[in-house]
PDB file of N, CA and C in Angstrom:
ATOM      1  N   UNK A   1      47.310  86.519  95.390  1.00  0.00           N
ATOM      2  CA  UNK A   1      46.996  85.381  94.563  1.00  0.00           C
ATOM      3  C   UNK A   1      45.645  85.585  93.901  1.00  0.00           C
ATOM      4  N   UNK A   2      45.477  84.702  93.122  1.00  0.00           N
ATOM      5  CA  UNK A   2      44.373  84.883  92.105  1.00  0.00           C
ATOM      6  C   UNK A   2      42.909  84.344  92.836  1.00  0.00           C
ATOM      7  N   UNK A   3      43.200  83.573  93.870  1.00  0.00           N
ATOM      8  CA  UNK A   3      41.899  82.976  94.352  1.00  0.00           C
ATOM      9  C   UNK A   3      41.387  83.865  96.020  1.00  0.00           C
ATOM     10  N   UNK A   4      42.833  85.135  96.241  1.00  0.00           N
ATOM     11  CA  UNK A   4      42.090  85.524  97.177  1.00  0.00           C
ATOM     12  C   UNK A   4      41.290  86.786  96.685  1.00  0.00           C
ATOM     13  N   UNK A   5      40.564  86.784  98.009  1.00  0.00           N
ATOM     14  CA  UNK A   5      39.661  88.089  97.889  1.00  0.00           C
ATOM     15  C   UNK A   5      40.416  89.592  97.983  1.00  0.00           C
ATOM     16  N   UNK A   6      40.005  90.816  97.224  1.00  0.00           N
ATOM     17  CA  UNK A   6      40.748  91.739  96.713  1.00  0.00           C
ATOM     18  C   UNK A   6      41.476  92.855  98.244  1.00  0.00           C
ATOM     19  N   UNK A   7      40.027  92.463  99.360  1.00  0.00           N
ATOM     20  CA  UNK A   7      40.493  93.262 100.065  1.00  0.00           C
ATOM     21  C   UNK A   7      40.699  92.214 101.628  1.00  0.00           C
ATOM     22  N   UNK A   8      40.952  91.063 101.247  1.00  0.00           N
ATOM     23  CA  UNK A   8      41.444  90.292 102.671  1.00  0.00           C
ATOM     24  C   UNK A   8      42.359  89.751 102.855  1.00  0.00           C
ATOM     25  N   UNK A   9      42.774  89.154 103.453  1.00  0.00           N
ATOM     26  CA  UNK A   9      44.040  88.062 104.296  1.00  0.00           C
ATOM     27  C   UNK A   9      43.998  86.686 103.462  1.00  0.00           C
ATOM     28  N   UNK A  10      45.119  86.145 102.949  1.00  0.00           N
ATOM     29  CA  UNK A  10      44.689  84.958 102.927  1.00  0.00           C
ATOM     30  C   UNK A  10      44.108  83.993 104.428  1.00  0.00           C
ATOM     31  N   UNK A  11      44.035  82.662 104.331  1.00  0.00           N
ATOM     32  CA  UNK A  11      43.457  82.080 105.695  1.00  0.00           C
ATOM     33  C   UNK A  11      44.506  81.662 106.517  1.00  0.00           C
ATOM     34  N   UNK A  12      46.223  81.783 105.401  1.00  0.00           N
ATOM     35  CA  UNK A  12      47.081  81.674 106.012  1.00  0.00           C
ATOM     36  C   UNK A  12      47.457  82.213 106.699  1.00  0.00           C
ATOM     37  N   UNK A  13      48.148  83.858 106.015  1.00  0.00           N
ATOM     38  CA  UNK A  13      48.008  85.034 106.672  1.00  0.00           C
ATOM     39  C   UNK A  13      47.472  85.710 107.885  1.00  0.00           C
ATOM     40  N   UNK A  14      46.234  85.008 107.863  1.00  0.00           N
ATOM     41  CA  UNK A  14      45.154  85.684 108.965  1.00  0.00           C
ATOM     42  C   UNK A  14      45.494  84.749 110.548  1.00  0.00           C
ATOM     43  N   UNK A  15      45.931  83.395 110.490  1.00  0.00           N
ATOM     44  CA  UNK A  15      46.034  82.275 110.811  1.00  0.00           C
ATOM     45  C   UNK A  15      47.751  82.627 111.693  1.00  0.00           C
ATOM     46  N   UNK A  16      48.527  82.794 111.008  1.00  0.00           N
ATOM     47  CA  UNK A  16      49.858  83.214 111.282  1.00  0.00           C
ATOM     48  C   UNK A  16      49.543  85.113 112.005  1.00  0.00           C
ATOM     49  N   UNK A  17      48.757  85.708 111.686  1.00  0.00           N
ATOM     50  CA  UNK A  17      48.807  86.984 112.546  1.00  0.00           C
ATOM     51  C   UNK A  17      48.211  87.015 113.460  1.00  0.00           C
ATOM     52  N   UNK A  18      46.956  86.035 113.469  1.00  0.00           N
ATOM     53  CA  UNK A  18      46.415  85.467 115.498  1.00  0.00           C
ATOM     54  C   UNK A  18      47.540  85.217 116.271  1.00  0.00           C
ATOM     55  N   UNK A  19      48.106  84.289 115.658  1.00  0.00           N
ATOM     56  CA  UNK A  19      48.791  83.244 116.818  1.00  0.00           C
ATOM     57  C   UNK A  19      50.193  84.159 116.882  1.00  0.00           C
ATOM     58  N   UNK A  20      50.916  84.684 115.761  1.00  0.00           N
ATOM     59  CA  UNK A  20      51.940  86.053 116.352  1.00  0.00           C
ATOM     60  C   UNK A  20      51.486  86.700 117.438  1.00  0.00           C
ATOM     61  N   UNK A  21      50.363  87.551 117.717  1.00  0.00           N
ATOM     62  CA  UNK A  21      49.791  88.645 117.814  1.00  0.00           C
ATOM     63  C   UNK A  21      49.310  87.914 119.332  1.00  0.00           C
ATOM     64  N   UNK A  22      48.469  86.888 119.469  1.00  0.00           N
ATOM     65  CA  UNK A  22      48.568  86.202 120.510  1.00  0.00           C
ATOM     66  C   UNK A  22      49.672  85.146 121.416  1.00  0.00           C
ATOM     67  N   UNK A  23      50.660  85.298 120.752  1.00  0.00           N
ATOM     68  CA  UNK A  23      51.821  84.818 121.547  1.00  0.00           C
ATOM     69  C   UNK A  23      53.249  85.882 122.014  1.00  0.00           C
ATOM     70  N   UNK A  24      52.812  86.932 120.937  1.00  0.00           N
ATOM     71  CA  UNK A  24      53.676  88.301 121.716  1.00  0.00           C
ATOM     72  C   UNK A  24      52.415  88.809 123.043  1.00  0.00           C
ATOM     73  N   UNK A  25      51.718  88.824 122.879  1.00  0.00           N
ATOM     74  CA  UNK A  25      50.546  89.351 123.985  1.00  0.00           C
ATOM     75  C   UNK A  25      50.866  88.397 125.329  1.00  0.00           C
ATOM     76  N   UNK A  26      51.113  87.179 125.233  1.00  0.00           N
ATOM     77  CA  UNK A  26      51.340  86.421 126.435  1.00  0.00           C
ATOM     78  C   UNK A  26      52.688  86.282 127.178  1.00  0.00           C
ATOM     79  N   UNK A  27      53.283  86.574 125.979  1.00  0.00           N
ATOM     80  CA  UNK A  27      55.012  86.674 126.581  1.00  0.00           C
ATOM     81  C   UNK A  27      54.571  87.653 127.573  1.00  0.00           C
ATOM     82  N   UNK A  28      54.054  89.235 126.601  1.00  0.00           N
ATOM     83  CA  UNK A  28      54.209  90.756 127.163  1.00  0.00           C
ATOM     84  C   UNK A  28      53.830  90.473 128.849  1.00  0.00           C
ATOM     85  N   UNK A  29      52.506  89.656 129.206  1.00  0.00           N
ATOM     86  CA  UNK A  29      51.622  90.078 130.135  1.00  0.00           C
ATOM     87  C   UNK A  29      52.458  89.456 130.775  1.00  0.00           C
ATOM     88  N   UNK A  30      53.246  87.949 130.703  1.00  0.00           N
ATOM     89  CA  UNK A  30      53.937  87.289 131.827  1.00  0.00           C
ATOM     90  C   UNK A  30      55.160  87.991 132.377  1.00  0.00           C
ATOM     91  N   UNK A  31      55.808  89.330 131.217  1.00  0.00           N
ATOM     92  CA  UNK A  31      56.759  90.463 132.090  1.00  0.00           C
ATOM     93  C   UNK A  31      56.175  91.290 132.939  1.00  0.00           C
ATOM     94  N   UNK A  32      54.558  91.759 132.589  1.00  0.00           N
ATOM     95  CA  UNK A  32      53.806  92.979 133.114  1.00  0.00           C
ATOM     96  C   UNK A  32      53.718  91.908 134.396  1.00  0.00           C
ATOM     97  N   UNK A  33      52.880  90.957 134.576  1.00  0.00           N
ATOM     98  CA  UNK A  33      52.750  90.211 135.718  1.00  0.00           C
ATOM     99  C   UNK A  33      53.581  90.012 136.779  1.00  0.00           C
ATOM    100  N   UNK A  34      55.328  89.631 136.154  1.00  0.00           N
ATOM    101  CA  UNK A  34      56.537  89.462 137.059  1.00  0.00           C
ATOM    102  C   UNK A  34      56.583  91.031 137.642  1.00  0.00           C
ATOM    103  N   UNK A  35      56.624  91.951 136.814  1.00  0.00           N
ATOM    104  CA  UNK A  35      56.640  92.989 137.613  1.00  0.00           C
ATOM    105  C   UNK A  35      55.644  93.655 138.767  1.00  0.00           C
ATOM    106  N   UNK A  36      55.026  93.717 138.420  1.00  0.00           N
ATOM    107  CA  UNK A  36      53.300  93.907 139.068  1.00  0.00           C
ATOM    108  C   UNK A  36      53.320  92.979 140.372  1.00  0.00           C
ATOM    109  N   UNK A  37      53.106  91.641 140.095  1.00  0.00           N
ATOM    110  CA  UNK A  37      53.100  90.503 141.029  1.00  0.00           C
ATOM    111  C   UNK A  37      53.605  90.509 142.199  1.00  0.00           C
ATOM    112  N   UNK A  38      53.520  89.996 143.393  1.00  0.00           N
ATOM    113  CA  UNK A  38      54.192  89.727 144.465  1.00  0.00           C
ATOM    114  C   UNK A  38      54.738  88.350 144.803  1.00  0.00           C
ATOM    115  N   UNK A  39      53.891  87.530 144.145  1.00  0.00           N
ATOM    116  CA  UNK A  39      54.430  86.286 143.985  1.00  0.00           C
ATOM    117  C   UNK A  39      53.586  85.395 143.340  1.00  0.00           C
ATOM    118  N   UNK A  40      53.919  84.304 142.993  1.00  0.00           N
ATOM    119  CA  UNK A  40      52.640  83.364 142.373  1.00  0.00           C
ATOM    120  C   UNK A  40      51.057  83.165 142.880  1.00  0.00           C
ATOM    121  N   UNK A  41      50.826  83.549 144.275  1.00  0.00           N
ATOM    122  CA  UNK A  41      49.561  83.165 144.832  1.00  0.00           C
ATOM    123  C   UNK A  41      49.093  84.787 144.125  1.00  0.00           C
ATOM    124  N   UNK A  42      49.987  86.068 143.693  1.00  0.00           N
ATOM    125  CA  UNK A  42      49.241  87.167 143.783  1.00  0.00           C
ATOM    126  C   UNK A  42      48.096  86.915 142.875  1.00  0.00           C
ATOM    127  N   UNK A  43      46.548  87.514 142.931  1.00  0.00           N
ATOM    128  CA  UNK A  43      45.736  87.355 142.129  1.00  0.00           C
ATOM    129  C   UNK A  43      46.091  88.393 140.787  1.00  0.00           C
ATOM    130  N   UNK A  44      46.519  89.841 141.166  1.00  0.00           N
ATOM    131  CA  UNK A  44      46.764  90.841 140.452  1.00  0.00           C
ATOM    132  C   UNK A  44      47.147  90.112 138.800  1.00  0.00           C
ATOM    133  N   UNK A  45      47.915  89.180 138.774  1.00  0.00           N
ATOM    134  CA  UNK A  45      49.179  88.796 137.660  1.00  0.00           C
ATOM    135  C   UNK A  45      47.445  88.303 136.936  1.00  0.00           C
ATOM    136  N   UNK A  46      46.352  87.276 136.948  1.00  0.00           N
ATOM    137  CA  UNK A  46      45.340  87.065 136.584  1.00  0.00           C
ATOM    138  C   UNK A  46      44.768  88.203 135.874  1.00  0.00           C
ATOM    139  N   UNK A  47      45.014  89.285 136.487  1.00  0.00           N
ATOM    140  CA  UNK A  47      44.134  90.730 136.205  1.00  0.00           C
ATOM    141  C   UNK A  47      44.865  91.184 134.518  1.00  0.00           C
ATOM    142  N   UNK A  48      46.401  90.419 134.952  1.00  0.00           N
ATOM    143  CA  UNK A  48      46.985  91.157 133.848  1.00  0.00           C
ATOM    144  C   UNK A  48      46.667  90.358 132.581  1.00  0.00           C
ATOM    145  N   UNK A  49      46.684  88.816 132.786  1.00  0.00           N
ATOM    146  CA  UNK A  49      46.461  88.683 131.422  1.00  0.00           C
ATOM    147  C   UNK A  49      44.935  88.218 130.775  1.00  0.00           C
ATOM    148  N   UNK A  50      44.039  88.782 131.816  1.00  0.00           N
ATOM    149  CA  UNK A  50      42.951  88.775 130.956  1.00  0.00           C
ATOM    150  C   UNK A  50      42.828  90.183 130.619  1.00  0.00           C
ATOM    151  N   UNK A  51      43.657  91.173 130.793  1.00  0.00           N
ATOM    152  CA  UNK A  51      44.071  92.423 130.400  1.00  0.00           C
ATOM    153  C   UNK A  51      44.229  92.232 128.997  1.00  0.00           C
ATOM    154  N   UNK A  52      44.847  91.501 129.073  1.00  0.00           N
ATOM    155  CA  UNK A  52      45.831  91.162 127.511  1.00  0.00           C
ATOM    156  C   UNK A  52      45.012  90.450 126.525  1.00  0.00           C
ATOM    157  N   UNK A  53      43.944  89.477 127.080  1.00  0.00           N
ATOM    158  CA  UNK A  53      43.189  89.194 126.457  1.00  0.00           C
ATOM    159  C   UNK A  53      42.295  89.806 125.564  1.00  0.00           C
ATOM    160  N   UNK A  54      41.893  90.648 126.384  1.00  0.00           N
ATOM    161  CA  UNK A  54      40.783  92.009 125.927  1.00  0.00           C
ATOM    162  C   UNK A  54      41.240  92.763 124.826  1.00  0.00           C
ATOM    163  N   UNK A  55      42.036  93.201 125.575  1.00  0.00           N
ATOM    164  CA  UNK A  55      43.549  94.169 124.611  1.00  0.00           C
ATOM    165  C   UNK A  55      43.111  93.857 123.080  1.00  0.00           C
ATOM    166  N   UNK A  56      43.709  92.663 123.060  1.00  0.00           N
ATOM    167  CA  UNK A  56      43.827  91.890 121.795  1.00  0.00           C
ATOM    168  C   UNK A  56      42.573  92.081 120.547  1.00  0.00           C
ATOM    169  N   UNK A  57      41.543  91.847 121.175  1.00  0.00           N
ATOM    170  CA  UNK A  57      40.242  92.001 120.305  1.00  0.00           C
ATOM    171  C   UNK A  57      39.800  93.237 119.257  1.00  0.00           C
ATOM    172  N   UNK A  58      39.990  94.236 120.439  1.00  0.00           N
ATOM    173  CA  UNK A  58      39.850  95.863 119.353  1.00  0.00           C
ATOM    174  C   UNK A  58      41.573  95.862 118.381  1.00  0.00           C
ATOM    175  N   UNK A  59      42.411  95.697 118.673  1.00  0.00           N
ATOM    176  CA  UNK A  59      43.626  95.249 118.318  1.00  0.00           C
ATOM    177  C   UNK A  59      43.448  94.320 116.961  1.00  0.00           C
ATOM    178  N   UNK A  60      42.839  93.406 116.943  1.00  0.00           N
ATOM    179  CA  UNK A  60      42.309  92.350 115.582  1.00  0.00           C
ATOM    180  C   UNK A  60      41.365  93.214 114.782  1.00  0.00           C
ATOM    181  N   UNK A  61      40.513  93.273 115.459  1.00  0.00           N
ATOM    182  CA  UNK A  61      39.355  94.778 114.844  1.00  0.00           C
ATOM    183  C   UNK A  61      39.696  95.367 113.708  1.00  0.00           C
ATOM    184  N   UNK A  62      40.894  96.221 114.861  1.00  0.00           N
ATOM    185  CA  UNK A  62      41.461  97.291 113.955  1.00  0.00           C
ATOM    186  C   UNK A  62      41.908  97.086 112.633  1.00  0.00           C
ATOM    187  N   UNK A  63      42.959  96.249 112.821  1.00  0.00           N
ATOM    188  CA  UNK A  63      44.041  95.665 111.606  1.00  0.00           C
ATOM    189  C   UNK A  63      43.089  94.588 110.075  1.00  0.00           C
ATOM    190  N   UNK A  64      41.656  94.248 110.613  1.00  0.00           N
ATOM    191  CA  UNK A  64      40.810  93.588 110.353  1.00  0.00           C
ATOM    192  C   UNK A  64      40.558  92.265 110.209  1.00  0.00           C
ATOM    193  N   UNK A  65      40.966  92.118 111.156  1.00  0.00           N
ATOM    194  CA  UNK A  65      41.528  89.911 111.018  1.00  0.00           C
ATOM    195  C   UNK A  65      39.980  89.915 111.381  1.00  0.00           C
ATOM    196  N   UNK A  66      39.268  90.554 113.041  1.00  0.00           N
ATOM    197  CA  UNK A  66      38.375  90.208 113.320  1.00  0.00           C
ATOM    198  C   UNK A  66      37.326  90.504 112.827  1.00  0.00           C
ATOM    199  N   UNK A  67      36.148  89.856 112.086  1.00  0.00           N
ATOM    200  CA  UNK A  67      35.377  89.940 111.548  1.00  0.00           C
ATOM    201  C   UNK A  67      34.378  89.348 111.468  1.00  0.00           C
ATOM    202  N   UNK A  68      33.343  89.191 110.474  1.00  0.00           N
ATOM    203  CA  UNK A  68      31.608  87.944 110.633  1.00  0.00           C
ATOM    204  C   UNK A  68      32.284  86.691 110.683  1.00  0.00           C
ATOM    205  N   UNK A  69      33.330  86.521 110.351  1.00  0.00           N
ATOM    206  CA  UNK A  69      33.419  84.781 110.196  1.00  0.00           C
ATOM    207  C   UNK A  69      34.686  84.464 111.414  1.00  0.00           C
ATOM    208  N   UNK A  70      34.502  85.131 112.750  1.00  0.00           N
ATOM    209  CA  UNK A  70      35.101  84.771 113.946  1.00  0.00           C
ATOM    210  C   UNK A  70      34.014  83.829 114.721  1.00  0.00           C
ATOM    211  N   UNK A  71      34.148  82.958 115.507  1.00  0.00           N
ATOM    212  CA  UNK A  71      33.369  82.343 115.971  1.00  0.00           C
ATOM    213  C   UNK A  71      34.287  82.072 117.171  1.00  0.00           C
ATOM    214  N   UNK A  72      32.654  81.112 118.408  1.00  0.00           N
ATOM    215  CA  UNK A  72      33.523  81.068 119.337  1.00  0.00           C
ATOM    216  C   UNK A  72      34.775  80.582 119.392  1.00  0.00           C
ATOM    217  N   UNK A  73      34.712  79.596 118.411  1.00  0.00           N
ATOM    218  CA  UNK A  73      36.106  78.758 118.808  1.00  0.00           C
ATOM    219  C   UNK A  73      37.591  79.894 118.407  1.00  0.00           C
ATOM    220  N   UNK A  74      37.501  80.689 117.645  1.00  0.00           N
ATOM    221  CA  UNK A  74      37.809  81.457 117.339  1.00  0.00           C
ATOM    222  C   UNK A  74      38.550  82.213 118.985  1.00  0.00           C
ATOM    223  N   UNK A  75      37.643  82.626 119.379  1.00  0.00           N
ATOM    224  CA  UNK A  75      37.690  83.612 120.342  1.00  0.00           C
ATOM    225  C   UNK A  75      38.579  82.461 121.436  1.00  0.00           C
ATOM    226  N   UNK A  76      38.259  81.109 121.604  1.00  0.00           N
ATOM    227  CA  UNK A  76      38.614  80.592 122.293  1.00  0.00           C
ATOM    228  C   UNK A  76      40.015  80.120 122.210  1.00  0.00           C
ATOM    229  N   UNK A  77      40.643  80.161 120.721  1.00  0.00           N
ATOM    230  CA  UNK A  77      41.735  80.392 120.531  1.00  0.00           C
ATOM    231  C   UNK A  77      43.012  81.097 120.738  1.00  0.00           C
ATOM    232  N   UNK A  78      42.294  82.185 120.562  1.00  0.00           N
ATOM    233  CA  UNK A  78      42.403  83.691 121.380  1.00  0.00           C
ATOM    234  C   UNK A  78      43.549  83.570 122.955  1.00  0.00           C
ATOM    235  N   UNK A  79      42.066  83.158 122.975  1.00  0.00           N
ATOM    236  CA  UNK A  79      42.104  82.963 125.038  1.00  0.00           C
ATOM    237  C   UNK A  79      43.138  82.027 125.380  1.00  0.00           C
ATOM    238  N   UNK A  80      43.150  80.892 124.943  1.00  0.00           N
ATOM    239  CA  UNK A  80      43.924  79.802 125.060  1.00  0.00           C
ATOM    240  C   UNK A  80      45.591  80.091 125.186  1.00  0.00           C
ATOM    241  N   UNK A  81      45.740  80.052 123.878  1.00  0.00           N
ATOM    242  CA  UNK A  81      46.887  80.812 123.125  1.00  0.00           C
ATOM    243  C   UNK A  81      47.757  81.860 124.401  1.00  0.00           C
ATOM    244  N   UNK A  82      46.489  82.777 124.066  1.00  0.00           N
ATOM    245  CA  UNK A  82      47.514  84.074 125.738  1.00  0.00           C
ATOM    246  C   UNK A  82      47.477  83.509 126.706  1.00  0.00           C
ATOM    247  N   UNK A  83      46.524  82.796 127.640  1.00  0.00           N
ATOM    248  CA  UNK A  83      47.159  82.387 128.704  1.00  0.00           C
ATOM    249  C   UNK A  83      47.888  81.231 128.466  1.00  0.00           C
ATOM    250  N   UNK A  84      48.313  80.539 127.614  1.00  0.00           N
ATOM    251  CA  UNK A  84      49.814  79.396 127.500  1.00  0.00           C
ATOM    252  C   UNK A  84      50.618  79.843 127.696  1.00  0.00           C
ATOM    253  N   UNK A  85      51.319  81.029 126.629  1.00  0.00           N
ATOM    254  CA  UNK A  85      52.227  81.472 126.459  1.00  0.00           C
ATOM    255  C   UNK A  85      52.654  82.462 128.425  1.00  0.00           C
ATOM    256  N   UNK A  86      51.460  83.103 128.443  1.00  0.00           N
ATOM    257  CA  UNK A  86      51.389  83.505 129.392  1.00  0.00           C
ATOM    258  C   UNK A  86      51.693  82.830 130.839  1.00  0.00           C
ATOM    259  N   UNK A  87      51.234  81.689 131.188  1.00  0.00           N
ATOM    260  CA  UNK A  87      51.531  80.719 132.149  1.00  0.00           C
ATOM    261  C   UNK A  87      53.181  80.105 132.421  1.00  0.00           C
ATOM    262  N   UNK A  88      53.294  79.834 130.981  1.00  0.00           N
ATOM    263  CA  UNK A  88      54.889  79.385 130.751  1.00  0.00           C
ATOM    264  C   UNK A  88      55.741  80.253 131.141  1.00  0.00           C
ATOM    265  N   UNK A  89      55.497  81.201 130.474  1.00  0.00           N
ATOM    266  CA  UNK A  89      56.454  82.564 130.370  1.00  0.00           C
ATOM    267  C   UNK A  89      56.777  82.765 131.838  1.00  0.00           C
ATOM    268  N   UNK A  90      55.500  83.056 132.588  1.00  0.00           N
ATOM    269  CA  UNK A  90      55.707  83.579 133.824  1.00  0.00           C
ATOM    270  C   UNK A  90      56.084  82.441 134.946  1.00  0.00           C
ATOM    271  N   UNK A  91      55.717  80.887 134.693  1.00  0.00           N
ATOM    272  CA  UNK A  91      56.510  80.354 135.431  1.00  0.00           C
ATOM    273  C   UNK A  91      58.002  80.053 135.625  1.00  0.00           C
ATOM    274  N   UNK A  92      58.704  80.475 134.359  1.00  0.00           N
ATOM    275  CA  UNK A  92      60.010  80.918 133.944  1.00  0.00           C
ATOM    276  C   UNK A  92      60.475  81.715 134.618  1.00  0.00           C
ATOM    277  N   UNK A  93      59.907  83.040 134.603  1.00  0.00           N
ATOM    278  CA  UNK A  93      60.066  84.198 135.375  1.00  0.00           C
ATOM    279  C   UNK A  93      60.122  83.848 136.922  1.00  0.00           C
ATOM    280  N   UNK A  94      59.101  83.194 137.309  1.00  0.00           N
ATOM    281  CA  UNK A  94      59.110  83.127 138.566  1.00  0.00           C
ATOM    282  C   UNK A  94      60.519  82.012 139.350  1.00  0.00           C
ATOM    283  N   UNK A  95      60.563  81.288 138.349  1.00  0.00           N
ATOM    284  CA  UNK A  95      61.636  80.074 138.668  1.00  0.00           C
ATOM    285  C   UNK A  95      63.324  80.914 138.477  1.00  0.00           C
ATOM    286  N   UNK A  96      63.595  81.440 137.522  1.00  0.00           N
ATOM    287  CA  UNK A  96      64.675  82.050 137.353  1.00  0.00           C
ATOM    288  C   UNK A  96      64.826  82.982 138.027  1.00  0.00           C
ATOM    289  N   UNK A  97      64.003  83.635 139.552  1.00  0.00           N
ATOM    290  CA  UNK A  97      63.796  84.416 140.221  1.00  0.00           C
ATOM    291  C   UNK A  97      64.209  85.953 139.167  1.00  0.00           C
ATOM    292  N   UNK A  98      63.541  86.019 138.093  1.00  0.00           N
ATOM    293  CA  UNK A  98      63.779  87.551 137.497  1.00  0.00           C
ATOM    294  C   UNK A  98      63.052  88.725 137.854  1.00  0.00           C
TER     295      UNK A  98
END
């Protein structure tokens, strides 16, 4: 479009590839977790999705979403986002005994 900038995302764009990008990341970790895990008290499954959290950042980096105009809330979005998806996912998992 005519009002974006030549080499960025629109705010839509950028907006819709967080929350993709952070809701495939939380599904992923709540399979890595079911597998990994021993059961809901295990701490390990925790390990995994602030795994995923991390993950994510050089991952935005790269592709260039992340940039000067990320802020915390930003980041906290981030965070949020993966462990929801993440929590849900895996209490699914755990309930459907998969």
């Amino acid at each position: 479009m005519a009002t974006e900038s030549a080499d960025g995302m629109s705010s839509h764009m950028r907006g819709l590839t967080v929350t993709t990008i952070t809701a495939i990341a939380g599904i992923a970790a709540a399979f890595v977790s079911n597998a990994v895990a021993s059961g809901a008290t295990d701490t390990l499954a925790l390990v995994v999705v602030l795994a995923a959290i991390f993950v994510q950042l050089p991952l935005l980096r790269g592709i260039g979403i992340l940039d000067d105009d990320f802020s915390g809330k930003d980041y906290l979005y981030i965070s949020f986002m993966t462990f929801a998806l993440w929590f849900v996912s895996w209490g699914i998992l755990l309930t459907a005994g998969a």
